[in-house]
Protein backbone atom coordinates (compact mmCIF):
# COMPACT_ATOMS: atom_id res chain seq x y z
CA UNK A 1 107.29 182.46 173.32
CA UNK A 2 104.59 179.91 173.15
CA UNK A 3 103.39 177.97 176.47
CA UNK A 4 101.89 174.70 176.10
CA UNK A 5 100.57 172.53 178.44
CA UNK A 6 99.90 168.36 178.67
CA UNK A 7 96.71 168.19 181.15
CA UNK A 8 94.97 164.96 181.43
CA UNK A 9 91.55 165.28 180.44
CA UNK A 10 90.51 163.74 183.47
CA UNK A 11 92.06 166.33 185.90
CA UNK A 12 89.82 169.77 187.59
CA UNK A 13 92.26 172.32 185.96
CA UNK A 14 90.86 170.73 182.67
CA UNK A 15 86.97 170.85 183.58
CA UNK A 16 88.08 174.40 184.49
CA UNK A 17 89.44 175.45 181.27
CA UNK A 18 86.78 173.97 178.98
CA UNK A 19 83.64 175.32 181.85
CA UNK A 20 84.91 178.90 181.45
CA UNK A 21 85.53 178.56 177.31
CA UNK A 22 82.27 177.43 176.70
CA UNK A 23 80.94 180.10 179.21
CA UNK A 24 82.35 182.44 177.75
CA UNK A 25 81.33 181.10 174.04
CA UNK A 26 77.83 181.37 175.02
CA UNK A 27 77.49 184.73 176.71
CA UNK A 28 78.94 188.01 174.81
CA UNK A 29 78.80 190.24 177.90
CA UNK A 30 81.45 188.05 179.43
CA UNK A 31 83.20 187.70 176.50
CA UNK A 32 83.88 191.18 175.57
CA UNK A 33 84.31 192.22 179.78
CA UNK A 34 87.10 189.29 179.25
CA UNK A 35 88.60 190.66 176.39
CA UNK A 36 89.07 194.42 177.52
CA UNK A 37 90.69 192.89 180.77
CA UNK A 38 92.87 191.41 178.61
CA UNK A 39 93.87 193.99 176.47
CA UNK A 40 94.79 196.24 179.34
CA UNK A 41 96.39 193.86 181.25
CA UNK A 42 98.57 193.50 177.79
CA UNK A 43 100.43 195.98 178.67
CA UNK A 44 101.95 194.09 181.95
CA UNK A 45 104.63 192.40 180.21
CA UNK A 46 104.96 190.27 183.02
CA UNK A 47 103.50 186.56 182.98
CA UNK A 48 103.00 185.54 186.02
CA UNK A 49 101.39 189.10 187.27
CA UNK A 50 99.10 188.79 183.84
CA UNK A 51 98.07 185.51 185.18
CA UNK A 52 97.57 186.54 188.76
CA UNK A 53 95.08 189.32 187.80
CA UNK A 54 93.07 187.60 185.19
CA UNK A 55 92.34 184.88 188.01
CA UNK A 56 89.58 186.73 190.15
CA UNK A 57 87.47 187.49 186.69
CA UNK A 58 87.76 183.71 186.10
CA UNK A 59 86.61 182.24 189.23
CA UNK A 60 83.90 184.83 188.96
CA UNK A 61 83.20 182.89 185.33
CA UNK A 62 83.17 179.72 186.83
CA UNK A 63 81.28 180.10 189.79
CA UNK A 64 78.85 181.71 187.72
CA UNK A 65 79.07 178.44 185.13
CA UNK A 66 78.88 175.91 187.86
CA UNK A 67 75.90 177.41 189.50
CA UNK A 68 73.03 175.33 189.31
């Protein structure tokens, strides 16, 4: 199953998703912490539990990215 999404470009989910991509782009510790949460959360099976527990790591991104 493939999800897509329509977000307007305008819209804070949006900022969101492009802040933590290019923080993550730019710093490999965060990358590769991202990607072994991801590979054992994997094994969930379940969506919206996958989702849930990937969120806390990605505030923690972009609180980190919109620090100033």
């Amino acid at each position: 199953m493939y999800w897509k999404h329509i977000i307007r470009t305008e819209n804070k989910e949006w900022k969101d998703i492009i802040t933590f991509r290019d923080y993550i782009r730019k710093h490999r510790d965060a990358r590769g912490t991202y990607e072994q949460l991801k590979l054992k959360l994997a094994a969930c099976h379940d969506r919206i539990v996958y989702t849930k527990l990937k969120g806390p790591f990605i505030q923690e991104i972009l609180q980190k990215a919109t620090k100033r």
